[in-house]
PDB file of N, CA and C in Angstrom:
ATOM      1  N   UNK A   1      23.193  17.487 -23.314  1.00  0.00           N
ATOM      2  CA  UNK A   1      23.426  16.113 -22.929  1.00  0.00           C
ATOM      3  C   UNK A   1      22.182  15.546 -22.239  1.00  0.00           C
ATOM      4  N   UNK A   2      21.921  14.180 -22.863  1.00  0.00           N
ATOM      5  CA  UNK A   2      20.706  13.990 -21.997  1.00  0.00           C
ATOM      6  C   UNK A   2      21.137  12.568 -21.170  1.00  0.00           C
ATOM      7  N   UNK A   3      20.445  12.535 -19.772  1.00  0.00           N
ATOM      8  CA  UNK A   3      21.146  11.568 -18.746  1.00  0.00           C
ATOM      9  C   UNK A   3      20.213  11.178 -18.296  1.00  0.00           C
ATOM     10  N   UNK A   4      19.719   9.410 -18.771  1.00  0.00           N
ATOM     11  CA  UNK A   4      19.097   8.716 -17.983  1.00  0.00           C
ATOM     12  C   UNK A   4      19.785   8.011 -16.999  1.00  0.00           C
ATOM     13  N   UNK A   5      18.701   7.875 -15.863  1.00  0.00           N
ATOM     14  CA  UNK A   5      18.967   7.242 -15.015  1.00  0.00           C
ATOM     15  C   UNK A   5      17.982   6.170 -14.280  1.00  0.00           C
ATOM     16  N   UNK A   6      18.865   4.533 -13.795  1.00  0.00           N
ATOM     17  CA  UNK A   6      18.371   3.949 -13.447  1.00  0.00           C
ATOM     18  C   UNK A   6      16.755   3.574 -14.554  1.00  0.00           C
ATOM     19  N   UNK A   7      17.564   2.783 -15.614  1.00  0.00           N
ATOM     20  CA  UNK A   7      17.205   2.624 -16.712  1.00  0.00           C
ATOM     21  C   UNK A   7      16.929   0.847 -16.896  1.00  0.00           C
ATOM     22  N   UNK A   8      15.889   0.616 -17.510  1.00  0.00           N
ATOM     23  CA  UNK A   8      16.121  -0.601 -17.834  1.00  0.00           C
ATOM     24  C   UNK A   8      15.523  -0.797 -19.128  1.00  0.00           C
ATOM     25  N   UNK A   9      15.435  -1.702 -19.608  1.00  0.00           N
ATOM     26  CA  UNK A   9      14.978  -1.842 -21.430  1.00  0.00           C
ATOM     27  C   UNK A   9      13.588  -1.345 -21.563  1.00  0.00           C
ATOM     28  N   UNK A  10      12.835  -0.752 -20.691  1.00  0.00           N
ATOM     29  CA  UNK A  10      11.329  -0.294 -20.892  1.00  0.00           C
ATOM     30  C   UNK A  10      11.699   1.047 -20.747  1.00  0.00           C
ATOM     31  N   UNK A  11      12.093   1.178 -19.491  1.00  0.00           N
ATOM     32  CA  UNK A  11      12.441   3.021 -19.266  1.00  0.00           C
ATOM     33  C   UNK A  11      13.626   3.347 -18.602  1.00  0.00           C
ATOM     34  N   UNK A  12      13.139   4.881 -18.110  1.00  0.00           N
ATOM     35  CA  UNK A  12      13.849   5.180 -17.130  1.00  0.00           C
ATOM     36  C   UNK A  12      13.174   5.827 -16.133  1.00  0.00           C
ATOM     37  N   UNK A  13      13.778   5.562 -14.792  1.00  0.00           N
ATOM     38  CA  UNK A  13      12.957   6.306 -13.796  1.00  0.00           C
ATOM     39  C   UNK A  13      12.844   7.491 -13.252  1.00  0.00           C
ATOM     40  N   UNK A  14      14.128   8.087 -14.177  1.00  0.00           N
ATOM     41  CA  UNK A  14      13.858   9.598 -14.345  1.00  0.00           C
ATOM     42  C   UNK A  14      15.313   9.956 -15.397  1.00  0.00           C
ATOM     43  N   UNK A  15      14.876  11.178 -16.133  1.00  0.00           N
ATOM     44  CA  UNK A  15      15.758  11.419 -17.340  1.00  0.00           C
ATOM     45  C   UNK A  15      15.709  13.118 -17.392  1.00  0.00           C
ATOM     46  N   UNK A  16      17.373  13.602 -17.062  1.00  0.00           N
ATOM     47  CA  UNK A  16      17.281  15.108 -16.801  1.00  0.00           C
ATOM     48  C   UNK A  16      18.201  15.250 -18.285  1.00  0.00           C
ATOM     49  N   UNK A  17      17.716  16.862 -18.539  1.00  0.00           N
ATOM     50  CA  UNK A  17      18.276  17.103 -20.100  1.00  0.00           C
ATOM     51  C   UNK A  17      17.915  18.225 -19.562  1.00  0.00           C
ATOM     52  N   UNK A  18      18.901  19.548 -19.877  1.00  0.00           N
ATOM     53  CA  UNK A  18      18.617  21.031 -20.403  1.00  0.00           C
ATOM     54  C   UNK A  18      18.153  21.661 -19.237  1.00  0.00           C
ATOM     55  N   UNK A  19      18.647  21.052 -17.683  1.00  0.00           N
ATOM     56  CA  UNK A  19      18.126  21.562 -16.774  1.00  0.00           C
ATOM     57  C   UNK A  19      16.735  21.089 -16.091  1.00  0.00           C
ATOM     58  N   UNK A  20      16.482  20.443 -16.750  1.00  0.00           N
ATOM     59  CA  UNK A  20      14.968  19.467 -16.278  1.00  0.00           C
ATOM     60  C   UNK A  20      15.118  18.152 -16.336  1.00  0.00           C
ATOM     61  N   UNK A  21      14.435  17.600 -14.963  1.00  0.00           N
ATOM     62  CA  UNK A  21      14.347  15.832 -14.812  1.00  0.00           C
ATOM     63  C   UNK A  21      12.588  15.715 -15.187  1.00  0.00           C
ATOM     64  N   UNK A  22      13.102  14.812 -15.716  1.00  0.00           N
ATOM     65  CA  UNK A  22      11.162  13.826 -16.515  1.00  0.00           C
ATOM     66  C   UNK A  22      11.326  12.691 -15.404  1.00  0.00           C
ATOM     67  N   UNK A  23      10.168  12.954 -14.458  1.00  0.00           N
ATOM     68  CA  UNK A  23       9.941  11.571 -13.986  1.00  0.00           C
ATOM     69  C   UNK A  23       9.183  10.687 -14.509  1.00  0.00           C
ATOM     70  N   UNK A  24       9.233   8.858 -14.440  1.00  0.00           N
ATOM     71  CA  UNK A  24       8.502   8.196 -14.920  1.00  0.00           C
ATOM     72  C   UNK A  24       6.802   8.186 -14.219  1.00  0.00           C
ATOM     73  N   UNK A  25       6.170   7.836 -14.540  1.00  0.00           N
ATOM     74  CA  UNK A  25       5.123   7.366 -13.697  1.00  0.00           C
ATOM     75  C   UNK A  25       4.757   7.070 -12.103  1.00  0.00           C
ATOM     76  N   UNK A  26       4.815   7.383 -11.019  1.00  0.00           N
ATOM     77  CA  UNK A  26       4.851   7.142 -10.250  1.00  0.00           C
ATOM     78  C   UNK A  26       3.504   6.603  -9.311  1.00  0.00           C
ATOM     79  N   UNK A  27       3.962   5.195  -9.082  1.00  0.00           N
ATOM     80  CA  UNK A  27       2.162   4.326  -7.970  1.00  0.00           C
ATOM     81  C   UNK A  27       2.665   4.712  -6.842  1.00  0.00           C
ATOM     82  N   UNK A  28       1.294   4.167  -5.910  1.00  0.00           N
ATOM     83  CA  UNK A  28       1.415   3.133  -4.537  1.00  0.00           C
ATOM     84  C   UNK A  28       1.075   2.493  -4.111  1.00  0.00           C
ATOM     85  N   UNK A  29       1.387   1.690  -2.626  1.00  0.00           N
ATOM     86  CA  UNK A  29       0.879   0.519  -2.132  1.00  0.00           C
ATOM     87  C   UNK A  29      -0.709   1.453  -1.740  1.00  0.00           C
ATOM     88  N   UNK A  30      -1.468   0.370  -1.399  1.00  0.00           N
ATOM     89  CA  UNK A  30      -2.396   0.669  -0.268  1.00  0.00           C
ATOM     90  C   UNK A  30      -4.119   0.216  -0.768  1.00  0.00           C
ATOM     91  N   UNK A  31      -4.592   0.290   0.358  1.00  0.00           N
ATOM     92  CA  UNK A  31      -6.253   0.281  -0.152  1.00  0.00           C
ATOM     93  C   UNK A  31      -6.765   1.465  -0.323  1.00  0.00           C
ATOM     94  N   UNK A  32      -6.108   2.138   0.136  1.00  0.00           N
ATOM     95  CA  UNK A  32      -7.468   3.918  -0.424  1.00  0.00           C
ATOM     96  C   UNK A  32      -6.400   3.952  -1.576  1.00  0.00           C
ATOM     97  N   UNK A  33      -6.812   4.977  -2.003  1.00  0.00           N
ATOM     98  CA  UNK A  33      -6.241   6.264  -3.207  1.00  0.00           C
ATOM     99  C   UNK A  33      -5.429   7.189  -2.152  1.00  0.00           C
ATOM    100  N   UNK A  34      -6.058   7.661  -1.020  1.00  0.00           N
ATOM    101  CA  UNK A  34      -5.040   8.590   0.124  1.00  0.00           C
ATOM    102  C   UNK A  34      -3.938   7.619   0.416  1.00  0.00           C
ATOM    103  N   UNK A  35      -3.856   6.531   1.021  1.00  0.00           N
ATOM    104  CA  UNK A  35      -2.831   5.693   0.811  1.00  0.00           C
ATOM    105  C   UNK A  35      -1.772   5.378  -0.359  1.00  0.00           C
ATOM    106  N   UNK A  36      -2.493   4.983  -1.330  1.00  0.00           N
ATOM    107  CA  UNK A  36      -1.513   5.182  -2.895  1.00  0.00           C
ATOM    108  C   UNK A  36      -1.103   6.200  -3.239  1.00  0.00           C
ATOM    109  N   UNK A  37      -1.879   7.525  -3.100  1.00  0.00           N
ATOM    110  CA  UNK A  37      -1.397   8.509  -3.191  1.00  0.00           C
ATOM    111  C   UNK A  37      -0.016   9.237  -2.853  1.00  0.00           C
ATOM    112  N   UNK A  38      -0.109   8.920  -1.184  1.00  0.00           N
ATOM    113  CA  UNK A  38       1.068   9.217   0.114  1.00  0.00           C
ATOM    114  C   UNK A  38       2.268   8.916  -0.197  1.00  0.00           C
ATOM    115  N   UNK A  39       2.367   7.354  -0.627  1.00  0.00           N
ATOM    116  CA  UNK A  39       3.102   6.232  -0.830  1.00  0.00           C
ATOM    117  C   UNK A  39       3.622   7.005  -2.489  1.00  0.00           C
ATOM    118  N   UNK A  40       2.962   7.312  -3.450  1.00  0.00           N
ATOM    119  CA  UNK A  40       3.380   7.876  -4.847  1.00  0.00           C
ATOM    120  C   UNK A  40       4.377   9.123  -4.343  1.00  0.00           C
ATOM    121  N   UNK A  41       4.284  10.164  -3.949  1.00  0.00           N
ATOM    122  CA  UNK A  41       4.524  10.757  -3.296  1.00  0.00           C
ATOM    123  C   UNK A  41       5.795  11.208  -2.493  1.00  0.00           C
ATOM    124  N   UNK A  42       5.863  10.330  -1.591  1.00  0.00           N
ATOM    125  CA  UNK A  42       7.095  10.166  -1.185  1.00  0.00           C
ATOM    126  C   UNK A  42       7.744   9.196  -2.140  1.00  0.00           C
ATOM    127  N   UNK A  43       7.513   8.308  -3.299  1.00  0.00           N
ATOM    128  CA  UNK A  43       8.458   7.897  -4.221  1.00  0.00           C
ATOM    129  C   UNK A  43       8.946   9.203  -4.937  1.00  0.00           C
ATOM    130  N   UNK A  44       7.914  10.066  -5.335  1.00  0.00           N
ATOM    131  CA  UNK A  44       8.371  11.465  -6.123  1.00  0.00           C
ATOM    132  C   UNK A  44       9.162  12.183  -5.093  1.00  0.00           C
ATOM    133  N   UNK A  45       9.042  12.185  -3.666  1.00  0.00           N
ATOM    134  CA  UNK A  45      10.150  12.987  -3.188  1.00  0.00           C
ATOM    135  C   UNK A  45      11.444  12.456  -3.388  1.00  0.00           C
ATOM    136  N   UNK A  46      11.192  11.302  -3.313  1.00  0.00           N
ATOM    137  CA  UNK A  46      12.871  10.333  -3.533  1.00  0.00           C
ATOM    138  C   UNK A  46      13.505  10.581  -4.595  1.00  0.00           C
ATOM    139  N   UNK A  47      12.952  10.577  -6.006  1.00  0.00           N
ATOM    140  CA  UNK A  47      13.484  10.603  -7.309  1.00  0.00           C
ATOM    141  C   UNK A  47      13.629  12.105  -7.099  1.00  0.00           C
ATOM    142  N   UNK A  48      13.131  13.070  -7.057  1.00  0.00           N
ATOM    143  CA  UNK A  48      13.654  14.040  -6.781  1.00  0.00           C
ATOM    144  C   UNK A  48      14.736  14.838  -6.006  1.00  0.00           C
ATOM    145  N   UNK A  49      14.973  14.146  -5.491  1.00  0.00           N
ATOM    146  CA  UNK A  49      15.772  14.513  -4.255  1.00  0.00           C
ATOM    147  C   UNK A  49      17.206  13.623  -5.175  1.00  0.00           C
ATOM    148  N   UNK A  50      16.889  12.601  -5.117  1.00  0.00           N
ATOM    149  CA  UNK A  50      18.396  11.908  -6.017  1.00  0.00           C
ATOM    150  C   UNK A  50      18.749  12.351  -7.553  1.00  0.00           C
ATOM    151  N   UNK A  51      17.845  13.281  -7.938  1.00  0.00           N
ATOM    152  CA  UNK A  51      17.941  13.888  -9.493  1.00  0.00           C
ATOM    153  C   UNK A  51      18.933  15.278  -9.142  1.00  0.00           C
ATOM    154  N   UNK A  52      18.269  16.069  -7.858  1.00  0.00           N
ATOM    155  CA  UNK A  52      19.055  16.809  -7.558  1.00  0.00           C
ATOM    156  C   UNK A  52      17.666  18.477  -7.787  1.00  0.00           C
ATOM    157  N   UNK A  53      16.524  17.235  -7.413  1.00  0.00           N
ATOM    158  CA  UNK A  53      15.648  18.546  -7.408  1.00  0.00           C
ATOM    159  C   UNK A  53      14.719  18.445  -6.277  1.00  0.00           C
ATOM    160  N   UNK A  54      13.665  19.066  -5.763  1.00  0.00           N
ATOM    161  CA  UNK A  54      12.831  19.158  -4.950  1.00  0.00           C
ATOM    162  C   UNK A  54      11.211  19.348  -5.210  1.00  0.00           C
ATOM    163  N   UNK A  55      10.127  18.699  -4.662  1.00  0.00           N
ATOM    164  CA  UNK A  55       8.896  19.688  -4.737  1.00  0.00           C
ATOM    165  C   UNK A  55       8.747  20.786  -4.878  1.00  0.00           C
ATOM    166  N   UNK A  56       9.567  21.687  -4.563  1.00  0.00           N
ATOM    167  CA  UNK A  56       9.721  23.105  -4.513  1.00  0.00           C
ATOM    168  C   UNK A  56       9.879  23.157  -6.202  1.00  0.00           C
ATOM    169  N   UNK A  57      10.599  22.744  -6.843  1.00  0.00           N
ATOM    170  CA  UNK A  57      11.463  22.974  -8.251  1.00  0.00           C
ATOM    171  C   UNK A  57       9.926  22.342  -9.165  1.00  0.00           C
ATOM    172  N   UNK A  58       8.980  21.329  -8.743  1.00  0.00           N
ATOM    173  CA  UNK A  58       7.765  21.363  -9.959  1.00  0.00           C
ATOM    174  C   UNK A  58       7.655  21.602 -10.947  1.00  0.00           C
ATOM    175  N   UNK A  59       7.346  21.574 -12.133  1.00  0.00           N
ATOM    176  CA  UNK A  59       7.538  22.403 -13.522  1.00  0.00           C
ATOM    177  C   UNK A  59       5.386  22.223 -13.582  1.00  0.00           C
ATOM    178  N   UNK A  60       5.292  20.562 -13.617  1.00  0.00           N
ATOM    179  CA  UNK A  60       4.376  20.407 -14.024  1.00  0.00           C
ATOM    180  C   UNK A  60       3.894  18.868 -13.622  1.00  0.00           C
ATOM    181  N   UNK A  61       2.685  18.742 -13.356  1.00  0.00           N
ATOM    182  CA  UNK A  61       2.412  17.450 -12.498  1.00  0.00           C
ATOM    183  C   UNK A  61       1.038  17.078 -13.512  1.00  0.00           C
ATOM    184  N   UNK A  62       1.188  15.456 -13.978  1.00  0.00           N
ATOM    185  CA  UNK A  62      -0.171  15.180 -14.571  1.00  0.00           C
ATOM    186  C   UNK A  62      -0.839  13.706 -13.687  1.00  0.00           C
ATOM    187  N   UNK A  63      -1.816  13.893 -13.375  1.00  0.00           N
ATOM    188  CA  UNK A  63      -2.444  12.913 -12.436  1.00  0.00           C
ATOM    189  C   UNK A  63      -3.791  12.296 -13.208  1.00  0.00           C
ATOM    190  N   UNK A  64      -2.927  10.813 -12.963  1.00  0.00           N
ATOM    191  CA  UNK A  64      -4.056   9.846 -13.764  1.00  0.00           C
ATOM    192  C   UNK A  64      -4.732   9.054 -12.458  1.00  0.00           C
ATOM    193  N   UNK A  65      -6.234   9.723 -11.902  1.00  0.00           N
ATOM    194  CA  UNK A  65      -6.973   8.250 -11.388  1.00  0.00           C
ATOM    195  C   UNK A  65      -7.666   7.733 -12.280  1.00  0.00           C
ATOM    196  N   UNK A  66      -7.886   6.157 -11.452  1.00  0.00           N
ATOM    197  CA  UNK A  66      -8.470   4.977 -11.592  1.00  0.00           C
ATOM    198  C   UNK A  66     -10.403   5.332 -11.990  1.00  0.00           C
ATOM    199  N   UNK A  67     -10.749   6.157 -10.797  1.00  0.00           N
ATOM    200  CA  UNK A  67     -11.650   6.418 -10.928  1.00  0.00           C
ATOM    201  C   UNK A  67     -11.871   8.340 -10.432  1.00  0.00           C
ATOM    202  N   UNK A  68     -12.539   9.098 -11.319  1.00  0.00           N
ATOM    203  CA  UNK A  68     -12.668  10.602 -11.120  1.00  0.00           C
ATOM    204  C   UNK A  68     -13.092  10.099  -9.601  1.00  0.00           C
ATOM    205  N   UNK A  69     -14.284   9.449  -9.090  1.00  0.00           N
ATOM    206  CA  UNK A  69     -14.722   9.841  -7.688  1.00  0.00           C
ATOM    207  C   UNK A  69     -13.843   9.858  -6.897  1.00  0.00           C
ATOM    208  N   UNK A  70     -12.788   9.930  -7.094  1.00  0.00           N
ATOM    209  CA  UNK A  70     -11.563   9.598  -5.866  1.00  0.00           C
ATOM    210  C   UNK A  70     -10.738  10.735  -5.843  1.00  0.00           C
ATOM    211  N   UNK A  71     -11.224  12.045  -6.473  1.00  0.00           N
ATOM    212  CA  UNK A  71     -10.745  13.236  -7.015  1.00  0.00           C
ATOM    213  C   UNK A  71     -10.175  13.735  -5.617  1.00  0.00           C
ATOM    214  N   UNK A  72     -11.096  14.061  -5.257  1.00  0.00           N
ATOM    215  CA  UNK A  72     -11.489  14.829  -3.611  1.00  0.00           C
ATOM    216  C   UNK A  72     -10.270  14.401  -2.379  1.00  0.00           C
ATOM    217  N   UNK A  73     -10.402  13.020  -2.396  1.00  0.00           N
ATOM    218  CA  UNK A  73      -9.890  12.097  -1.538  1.00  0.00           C
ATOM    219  C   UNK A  73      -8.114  12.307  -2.069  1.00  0.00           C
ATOM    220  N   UNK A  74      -7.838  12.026  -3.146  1.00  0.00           N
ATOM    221  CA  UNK A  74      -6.308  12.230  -3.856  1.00  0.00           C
ATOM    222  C   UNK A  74      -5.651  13.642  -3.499  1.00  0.00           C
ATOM    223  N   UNK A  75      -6.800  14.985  -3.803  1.00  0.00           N
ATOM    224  CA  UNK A  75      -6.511  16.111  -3.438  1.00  0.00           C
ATOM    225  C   UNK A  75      -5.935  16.432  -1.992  1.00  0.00           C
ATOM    226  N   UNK A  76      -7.012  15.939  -1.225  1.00  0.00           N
ATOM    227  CA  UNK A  76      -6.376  16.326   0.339  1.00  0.00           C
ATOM    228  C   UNK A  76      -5.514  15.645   0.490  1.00  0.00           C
ATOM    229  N   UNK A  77      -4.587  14.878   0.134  1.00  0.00           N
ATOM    230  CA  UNK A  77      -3.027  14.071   0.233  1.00  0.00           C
ATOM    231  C   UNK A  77      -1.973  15.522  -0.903  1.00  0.00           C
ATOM    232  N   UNK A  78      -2.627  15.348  -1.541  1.00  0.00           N
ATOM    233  CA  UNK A  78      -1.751  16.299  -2.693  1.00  0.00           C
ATOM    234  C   UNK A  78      -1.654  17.775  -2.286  1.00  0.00           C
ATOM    235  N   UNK A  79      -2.654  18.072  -1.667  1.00  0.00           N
ATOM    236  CA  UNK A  79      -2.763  19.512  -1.060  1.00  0.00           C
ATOM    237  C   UNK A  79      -1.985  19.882   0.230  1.00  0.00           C
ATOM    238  N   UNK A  80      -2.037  18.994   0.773  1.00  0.00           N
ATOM    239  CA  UNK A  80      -0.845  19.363   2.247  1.00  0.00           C
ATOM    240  C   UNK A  80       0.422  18.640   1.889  1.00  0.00           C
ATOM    241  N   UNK A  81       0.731  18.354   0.181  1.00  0.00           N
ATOM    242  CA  UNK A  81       2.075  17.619   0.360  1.00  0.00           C
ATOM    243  C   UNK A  81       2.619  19.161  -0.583  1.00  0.00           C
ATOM    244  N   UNK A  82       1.572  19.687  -1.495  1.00  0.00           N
ATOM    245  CA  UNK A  82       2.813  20.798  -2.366  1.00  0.00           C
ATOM    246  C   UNK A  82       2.816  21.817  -1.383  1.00  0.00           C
ATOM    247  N   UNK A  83       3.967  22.422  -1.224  1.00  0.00           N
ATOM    248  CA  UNK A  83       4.498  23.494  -0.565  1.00  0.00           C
ATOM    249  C   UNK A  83       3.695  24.627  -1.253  1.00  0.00           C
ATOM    250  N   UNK A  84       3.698  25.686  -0.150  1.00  0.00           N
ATOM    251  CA  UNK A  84       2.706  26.334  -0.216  1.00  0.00           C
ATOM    252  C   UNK A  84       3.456  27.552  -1.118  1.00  0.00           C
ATOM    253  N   UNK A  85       2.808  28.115  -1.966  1.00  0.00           N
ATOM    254  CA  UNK A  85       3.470  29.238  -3.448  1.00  0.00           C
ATOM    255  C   UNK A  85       4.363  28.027  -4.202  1.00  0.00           C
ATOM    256  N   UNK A  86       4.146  27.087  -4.818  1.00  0.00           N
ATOM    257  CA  UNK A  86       5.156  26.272  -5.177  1.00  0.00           C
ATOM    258  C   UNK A  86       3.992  25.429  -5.972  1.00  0.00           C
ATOM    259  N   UNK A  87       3.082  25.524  -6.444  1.00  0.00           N
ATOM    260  CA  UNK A  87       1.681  24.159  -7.364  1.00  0.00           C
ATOM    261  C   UNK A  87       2.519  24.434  -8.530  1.00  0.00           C
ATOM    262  N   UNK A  88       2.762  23.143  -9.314  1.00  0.00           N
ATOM    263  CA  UNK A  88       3.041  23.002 -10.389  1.00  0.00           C
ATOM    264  C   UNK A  88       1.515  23.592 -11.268  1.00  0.00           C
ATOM    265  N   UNK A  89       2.234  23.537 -12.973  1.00  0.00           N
ATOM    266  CA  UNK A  89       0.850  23.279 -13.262  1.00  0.00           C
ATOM    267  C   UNK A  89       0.375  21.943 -13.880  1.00  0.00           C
ATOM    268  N   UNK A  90      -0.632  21.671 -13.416  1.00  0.00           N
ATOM    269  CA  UNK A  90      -1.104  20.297 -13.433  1.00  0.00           C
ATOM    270  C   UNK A  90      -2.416  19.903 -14.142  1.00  0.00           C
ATOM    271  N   UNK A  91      -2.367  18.696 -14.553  1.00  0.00           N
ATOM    272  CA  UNK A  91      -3.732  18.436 -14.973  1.00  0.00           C
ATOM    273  C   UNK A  91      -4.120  16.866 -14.359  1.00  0.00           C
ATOM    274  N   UNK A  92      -5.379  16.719 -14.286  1.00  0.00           N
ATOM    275  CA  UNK A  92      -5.648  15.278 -13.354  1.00  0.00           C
ATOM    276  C   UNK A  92      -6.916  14.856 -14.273  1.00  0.00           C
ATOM    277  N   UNK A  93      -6.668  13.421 -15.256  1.00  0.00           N
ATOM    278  CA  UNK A  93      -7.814  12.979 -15.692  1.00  0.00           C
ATOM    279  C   UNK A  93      -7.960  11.155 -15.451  1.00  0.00           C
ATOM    280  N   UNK A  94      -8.949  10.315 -15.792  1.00  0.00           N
ATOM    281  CA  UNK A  94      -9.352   8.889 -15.508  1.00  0.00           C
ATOM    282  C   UNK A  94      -8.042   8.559 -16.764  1.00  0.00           C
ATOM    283  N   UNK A  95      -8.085   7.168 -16.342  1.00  0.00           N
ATOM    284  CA  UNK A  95      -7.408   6.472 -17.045  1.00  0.00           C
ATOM    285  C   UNK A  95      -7.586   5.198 -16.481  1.00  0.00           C
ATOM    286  N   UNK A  96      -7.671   3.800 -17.102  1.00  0.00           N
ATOM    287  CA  UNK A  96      -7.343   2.578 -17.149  1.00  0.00           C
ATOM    288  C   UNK A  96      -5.806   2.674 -16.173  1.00  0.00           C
ATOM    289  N   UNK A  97      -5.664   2.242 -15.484  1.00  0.00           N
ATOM    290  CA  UNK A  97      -3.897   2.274 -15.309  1.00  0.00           C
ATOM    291  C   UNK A  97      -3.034   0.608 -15.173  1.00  0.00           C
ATOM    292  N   UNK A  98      -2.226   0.156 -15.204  1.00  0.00           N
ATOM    293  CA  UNK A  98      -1.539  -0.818 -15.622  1.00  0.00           C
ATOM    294  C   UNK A  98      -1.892  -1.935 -14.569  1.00  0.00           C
ATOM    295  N   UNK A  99      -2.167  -1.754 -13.577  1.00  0.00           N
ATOM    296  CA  UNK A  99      -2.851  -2.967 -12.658  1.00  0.00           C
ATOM    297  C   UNK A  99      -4.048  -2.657 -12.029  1.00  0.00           C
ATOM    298  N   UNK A 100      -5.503  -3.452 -11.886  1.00  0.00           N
ATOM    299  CA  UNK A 100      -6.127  -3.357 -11.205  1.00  0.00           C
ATOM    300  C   UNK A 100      -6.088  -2.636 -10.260  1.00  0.00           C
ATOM    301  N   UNK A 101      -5.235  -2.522  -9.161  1.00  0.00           N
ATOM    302  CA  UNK A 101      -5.713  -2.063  -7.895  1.00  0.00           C
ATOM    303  C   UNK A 101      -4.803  -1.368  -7.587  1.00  0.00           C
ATOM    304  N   UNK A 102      -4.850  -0.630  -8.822  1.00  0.00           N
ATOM    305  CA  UNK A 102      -3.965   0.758  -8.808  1.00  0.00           C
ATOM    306  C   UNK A 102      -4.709   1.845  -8.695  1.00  0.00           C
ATOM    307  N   UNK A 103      -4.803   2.654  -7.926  1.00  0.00           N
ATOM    308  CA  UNK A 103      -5.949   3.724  -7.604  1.00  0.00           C
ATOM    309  C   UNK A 103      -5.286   5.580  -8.723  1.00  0.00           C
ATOM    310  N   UNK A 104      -4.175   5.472  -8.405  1.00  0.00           N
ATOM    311  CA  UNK A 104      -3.410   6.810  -9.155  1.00  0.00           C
ATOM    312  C   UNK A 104      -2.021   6.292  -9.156  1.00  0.00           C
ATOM    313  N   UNK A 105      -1.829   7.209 -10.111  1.00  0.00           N
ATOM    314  CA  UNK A 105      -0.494   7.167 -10.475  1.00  0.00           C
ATOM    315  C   UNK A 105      -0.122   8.945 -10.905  1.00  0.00           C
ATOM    316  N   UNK A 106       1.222   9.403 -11.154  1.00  0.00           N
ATOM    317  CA  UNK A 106       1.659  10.889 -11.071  1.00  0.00           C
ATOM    318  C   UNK A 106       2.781  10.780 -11.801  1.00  0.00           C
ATOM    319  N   UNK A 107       2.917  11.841 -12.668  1.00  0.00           N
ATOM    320  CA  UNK A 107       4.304  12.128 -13.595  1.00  0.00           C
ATOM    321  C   UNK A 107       4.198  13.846 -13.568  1.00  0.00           C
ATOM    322  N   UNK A 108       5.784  14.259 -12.901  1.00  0.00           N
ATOM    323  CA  UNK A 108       6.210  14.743 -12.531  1.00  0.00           C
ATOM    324  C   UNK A 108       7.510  15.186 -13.234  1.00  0.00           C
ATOM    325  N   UNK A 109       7.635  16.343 -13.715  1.00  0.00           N
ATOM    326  CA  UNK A 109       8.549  17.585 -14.751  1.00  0.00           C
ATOM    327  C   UNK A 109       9.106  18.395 -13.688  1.00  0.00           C
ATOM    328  N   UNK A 110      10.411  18.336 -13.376  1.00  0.00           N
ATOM    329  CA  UNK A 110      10.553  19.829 -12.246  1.00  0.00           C
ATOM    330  C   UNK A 110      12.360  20.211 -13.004  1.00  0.00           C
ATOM    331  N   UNK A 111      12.382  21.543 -12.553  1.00  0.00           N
ATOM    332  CA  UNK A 111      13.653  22.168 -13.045  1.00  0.00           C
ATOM    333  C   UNK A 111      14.764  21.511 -11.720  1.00  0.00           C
ATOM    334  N   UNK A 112      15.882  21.401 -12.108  1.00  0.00           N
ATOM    335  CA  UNK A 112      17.538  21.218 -11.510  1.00  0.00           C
ATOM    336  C   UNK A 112      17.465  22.496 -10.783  1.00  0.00           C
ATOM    337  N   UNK A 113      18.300  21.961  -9.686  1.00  0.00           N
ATOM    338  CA  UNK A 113      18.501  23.122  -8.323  1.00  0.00           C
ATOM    339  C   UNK A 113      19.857  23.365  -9.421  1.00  0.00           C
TER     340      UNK A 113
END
């Protein structure tokens, strides 16, 4: 059975099937990338947490910045937020992203508690 949720005619903001939730895309507010980052972040703890999973549960994390130089800066937000024995596996490359002064964005795969 597959169960979207909190759906509207473009997407959904997260969709669990077979024991796994697909999160959509996730931004944030702010002027840094550590700011957008934080802010992405705790949106992924939220959808997670209401899917019925955790950071802990991760499958796999793909991270699109705005610009590579902001690699460094994104990391130390991302690094004291995954629990420690718990890194998804992940990949992080540039991308155009859907508004200007969007610094990153994160999509996020984790297994059902």
């Amino acid at each position: 059975m597959i169960e979207r949720l909190q759906t509207s005619a473009r997407m959904s903001k997260f969709v669990k099937h077979n024991g796994t939730v697909y999160l959509c895309g996730q931004v944030g507010e702010g002027a840094s990338v550590a700011e957008q980052t934080a802010e992405c972040l705790s949106r992924i703890d939220a959808l997670l947490e209401q899917a019925g999973s955790s950071r802990k549960q991760m499958l796999q994390a793909i991270v699109w910045l705005a610009d590579m130089s902001d690699f460094d800066e994104m990391n130390a937000v991302w690094d004291a937020w995954v629990p420690e024995g718990h890194a998804p596996a992940r990949a992080c490359g540039e991308a155009r992203l859907a508004r200007q002064d969007l610094k990153v964005e994160i999509i996020v795969t984790a297994a059902l508690d």
